[in-house]
C-alpha atoms as a PDB file:
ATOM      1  CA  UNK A   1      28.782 226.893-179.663  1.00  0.00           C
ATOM      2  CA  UNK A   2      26.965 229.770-178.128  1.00  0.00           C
ATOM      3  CA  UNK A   3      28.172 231.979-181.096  1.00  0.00           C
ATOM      4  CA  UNK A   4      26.354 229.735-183.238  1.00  0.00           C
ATOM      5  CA  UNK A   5      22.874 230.368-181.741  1.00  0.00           C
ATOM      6  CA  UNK A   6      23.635 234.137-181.617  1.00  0.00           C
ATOM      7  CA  UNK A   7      24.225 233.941-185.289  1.00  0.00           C
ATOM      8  CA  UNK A   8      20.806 232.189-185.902  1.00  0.00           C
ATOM      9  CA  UNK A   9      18.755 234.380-183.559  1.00  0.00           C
ATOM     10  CA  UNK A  10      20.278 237.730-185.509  1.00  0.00           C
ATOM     11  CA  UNK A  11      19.927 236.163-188.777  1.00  0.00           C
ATOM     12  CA  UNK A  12      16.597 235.625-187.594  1.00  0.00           C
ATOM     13  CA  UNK A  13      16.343 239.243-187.260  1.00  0.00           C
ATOM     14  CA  UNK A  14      17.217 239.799-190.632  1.00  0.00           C
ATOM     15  CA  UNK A  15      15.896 237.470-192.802  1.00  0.00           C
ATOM     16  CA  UNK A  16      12.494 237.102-191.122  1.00  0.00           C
ATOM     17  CA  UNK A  17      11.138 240.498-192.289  1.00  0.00           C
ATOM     18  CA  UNK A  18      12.506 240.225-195.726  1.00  0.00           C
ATOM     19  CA  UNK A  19      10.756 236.960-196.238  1.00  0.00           C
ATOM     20  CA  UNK A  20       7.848 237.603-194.703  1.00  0.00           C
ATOM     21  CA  UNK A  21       7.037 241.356-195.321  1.00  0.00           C
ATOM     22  CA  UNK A  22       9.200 242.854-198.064  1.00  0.00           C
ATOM     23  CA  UNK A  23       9.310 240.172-200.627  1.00  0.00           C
ATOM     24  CA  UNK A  24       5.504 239.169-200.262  1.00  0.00           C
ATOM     25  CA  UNK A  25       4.379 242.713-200.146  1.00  0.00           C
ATOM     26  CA  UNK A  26       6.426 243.171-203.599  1.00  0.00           C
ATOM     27  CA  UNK A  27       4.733 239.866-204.944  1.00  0.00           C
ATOM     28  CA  UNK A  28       1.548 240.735-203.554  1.00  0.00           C
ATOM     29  CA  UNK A  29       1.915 244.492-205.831  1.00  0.00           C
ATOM     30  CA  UNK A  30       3.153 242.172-208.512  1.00  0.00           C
ATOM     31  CA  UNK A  31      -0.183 240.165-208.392  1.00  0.00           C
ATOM     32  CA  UNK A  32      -2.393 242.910-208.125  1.00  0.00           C
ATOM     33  CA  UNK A  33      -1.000 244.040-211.068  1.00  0.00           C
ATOM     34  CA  UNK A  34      -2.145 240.773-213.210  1.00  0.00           C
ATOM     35  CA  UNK A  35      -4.830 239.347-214.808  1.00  0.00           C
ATOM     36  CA  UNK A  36      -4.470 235.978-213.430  1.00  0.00           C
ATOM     37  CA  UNK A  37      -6.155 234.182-209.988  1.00  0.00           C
ATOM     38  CA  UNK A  38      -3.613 232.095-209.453  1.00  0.00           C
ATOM     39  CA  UNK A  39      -0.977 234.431-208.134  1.00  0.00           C
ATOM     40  CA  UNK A  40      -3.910 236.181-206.394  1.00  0.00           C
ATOM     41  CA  UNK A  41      -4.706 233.318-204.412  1.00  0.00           C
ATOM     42  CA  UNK A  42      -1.014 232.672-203.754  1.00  0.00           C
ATOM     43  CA  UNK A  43      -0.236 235.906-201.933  1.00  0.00           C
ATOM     44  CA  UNK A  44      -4.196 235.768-199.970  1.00  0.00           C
ATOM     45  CA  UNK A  45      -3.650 232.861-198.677  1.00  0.00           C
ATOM     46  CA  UNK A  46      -0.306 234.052-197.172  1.00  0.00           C
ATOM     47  CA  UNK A  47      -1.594 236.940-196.067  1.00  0.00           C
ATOM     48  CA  UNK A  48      -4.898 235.343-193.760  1.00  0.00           C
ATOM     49  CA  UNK A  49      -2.336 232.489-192.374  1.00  0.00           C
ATOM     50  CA  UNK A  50       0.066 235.207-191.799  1.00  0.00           C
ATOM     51  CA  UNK A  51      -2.733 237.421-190.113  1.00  0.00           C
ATOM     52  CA  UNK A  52      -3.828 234.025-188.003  1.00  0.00           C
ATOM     53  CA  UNK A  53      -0.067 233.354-186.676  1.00  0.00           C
ATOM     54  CA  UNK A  54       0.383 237.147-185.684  1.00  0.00           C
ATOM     55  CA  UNK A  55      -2.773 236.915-183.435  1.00  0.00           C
ATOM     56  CA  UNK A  56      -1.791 233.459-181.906  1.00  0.00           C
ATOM     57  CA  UNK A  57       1.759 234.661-181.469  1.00  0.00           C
ATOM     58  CA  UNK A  58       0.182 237.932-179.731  1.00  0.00           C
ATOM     59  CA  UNK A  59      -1.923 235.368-177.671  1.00  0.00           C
ATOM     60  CA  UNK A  60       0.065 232.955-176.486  1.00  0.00           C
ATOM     61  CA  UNK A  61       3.534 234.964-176.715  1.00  0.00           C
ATOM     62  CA  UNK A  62       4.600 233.279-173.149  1.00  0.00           C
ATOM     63  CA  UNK A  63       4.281 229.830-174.996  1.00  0.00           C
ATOM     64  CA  UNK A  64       5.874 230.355-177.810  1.00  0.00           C
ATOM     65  CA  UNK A  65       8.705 232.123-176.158  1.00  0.00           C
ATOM     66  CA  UNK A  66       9.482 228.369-174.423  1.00  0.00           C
ATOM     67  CA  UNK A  67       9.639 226.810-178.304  1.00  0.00           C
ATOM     68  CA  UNK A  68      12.781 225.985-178.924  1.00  0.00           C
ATOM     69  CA  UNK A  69      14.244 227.469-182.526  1.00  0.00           C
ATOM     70  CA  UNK A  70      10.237 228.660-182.744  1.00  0.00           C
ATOM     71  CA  UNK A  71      11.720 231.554-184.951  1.00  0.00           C
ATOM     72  CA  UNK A  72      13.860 229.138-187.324  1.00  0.00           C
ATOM     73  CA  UNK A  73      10.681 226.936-187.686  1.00  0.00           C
ATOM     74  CA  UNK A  74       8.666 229.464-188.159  1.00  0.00           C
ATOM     75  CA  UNK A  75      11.216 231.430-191.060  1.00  0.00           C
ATOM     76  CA  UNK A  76      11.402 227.867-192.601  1.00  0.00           C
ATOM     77  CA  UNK A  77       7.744 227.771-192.914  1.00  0.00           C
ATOM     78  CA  UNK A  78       7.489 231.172-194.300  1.00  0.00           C
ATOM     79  CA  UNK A  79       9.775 230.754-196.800  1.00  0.00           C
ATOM     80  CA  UNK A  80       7.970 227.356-197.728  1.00  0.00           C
ATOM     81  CA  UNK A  81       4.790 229.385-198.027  1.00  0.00           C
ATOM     82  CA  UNK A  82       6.504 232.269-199.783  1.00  0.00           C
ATOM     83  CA  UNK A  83       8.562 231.007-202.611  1.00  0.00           C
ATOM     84  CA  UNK A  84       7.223 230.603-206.140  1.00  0.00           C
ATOM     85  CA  UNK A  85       9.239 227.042-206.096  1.00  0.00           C
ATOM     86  CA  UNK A  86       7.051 226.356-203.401  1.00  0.00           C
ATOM     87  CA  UNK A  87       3.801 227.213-203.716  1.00  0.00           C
ATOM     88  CA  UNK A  88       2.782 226.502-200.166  1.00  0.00           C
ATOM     89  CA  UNK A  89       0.268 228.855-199.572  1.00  0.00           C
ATOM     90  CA  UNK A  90      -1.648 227.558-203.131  1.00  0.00           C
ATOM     91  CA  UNK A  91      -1.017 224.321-201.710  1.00  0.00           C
ATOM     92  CA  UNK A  92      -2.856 224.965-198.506  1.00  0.00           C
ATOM     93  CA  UNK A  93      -5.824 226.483-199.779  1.00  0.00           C
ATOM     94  CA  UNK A  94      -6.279 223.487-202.762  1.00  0.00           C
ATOM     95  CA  UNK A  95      -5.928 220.666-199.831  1.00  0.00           C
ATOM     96  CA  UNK A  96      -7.701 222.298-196.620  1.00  0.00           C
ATOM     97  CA  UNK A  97      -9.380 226.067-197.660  1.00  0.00           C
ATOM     98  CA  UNK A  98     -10.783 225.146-200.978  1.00  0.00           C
ATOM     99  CA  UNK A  99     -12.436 221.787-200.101  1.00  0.00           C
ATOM    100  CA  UNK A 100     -13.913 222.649-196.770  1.00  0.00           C
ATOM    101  CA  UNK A 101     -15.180 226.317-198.176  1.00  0.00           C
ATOM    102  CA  UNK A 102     -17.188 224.410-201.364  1.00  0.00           C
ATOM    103  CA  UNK A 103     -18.636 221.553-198.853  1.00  0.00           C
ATOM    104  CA  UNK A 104     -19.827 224.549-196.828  1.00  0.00           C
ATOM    105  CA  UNK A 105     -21.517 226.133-199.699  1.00  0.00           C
ATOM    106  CA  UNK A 106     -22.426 222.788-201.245  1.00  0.00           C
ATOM    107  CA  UNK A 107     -20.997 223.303-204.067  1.00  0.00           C
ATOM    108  CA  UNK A 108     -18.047 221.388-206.010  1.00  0.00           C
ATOM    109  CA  UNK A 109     -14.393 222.326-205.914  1.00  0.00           C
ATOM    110  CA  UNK A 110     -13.599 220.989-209.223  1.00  0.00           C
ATOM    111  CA  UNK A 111     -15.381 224.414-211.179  1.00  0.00           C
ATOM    112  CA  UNK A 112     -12.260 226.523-211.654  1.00  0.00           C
ATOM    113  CA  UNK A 113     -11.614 227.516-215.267  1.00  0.00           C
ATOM    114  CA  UNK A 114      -8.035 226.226-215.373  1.00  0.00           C
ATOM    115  CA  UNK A 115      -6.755 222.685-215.533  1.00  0.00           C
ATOM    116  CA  UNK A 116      -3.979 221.872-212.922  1.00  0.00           C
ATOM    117  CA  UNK A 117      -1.481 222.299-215.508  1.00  0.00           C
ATOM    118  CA  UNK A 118      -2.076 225.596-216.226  1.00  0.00           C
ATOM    119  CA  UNK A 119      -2.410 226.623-212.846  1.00  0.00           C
ATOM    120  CA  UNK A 120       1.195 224.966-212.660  1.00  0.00           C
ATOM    121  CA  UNK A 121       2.568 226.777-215.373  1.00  0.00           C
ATOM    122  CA  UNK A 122       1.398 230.232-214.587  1.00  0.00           C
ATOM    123  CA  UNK A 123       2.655 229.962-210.918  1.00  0.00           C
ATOM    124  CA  UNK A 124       6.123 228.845-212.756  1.00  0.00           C
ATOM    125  CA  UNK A 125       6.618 231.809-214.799  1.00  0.00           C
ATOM    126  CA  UNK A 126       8.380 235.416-213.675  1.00  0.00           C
ATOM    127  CA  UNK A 127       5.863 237.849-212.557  1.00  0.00           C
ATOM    128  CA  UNK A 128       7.488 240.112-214.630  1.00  0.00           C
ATOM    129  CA  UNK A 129       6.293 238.218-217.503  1.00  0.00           C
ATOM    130  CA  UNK A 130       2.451 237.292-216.133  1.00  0.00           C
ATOM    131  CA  UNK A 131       2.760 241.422-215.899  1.00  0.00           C
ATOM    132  CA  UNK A 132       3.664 241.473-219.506  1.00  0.00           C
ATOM    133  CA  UNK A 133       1.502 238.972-220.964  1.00  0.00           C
ATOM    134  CA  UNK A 134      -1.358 241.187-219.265  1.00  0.00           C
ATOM    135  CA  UNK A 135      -0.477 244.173-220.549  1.00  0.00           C
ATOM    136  CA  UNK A 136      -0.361 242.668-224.192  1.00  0.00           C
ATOM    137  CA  UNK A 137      -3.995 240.944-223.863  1.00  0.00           C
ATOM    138  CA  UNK A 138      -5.157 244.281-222.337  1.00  0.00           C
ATOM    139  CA  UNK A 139      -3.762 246.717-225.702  1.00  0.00           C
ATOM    140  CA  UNK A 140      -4.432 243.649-228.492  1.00  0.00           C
ATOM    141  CA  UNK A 141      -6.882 241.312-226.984  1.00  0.00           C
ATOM    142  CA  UNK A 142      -7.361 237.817-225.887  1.00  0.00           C
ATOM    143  CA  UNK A 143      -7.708 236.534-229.371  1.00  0.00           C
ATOM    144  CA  UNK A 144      -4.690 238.503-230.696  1.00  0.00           C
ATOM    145  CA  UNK A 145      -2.735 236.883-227.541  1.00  0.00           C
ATOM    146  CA  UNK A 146      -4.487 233.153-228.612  1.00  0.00           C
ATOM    147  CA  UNK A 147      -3.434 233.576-231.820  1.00  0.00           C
ATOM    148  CA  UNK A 148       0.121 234.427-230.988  1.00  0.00           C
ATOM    149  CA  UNK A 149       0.500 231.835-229.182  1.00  0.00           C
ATOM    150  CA  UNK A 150      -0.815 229.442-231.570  1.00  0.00           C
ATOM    151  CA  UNK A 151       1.337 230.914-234.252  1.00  0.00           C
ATOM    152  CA  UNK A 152       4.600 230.350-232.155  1.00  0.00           C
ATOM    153  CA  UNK A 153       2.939 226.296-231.289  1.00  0.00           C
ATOM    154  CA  UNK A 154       2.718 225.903-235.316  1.00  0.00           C
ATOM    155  CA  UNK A 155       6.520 227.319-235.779  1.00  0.00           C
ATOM    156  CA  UNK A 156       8.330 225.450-233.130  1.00  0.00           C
ATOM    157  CA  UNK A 157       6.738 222.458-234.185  1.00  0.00           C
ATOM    158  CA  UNK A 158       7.482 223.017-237.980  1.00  0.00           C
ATOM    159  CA  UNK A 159      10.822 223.661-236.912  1.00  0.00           C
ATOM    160  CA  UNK A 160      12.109 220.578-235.170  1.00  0.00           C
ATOM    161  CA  UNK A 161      13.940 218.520-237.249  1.00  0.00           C
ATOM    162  CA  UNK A 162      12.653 214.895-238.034  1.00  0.00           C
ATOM    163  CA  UNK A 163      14.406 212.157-237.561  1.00  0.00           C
ATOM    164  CA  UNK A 164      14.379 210.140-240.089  1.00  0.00           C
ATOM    165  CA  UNK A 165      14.913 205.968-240.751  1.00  0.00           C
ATOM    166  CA  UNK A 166      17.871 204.615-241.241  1.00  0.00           C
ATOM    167  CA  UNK A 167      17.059 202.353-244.492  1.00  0.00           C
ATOM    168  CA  UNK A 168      19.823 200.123-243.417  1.00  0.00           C
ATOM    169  CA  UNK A 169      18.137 199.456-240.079  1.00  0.00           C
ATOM    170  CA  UNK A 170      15.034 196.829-240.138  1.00  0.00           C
END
């Protein structure tokens, strides 16, 4: 069994900088690189609870060192906040940053721009293709980019086929 625990502790190793410094640094390029908050508060939100654990691991190293699987938790957690699937670092700031920052500022939290929905549906799509859709609003404009989308809403709803009654059927 002790071959088991080696395993973990060097996949540990491995795994922990890829998902928690190469693949958000790449997303947090990625996000930079659009014209959309959402992703933006994705990847800032890692990045200030990833900043807090660093200093309370460099604080209290000697504690955590007694944690049993402290590195598996803490890679599980990382990944949580991490993946696009996820969401968990939009999911933190909505339920604890955002509330407690307008109450604070007395204002409300409900003023963003974009419904729930859309917030979902951005964070579901490839950056690759948030990058895109920026790069096409920024050469033909928002309205060309409204209007294309429009277009494609009026064809794929012309397009369905309709079912139609069965005159046998009452």
């Amino acid at each position: 069994m002790g071959w088991f625990w080696t395993l973990v502790a060097r996949s540990n190793a491995v795994a922990g900088p890829i998902v928690m410094l190469l693949y958000p640094l790449y997303a947090s390029v990625m996000a930079i690189e659009s014209p959309f908050k959402e992703d933006d508060q994705q990847w800032l939100t890692y990045w200030v609870l990833y900043s807090f654990v660093s200093l309370l691991e460099m604080a209290a190293a000697p504690v955590f060192a007694w944690i049993p699987l402290y590195s598996t938790i803490k890679l599980a957690i990382a990944a949580w906040l991490v993946l696009p699937q996820f969401r968990g670092g939009v999911i933190l700031y909505e339920k604890f940053v955002k509330p407690h920052f307008y109450a604070a500022l007395g204002g409300s939290a409900d003023s963003s721009s974009l419904s729930s929905g859309q917030r979902k549906w951005l964070g579901s799509i490839k950056p690759e293709t948030r990058t895109a859709i920026a790069k096409y609003v920024q050469v033909k404009g928002p309205e060309a980019f409204e209007k294309l989308v429009n277009s494609e809403l009026v064809k794929s709803i012309s397009q369905k086929p309709r079912v139609e009654e069965n005159p046998h059927t009452e």
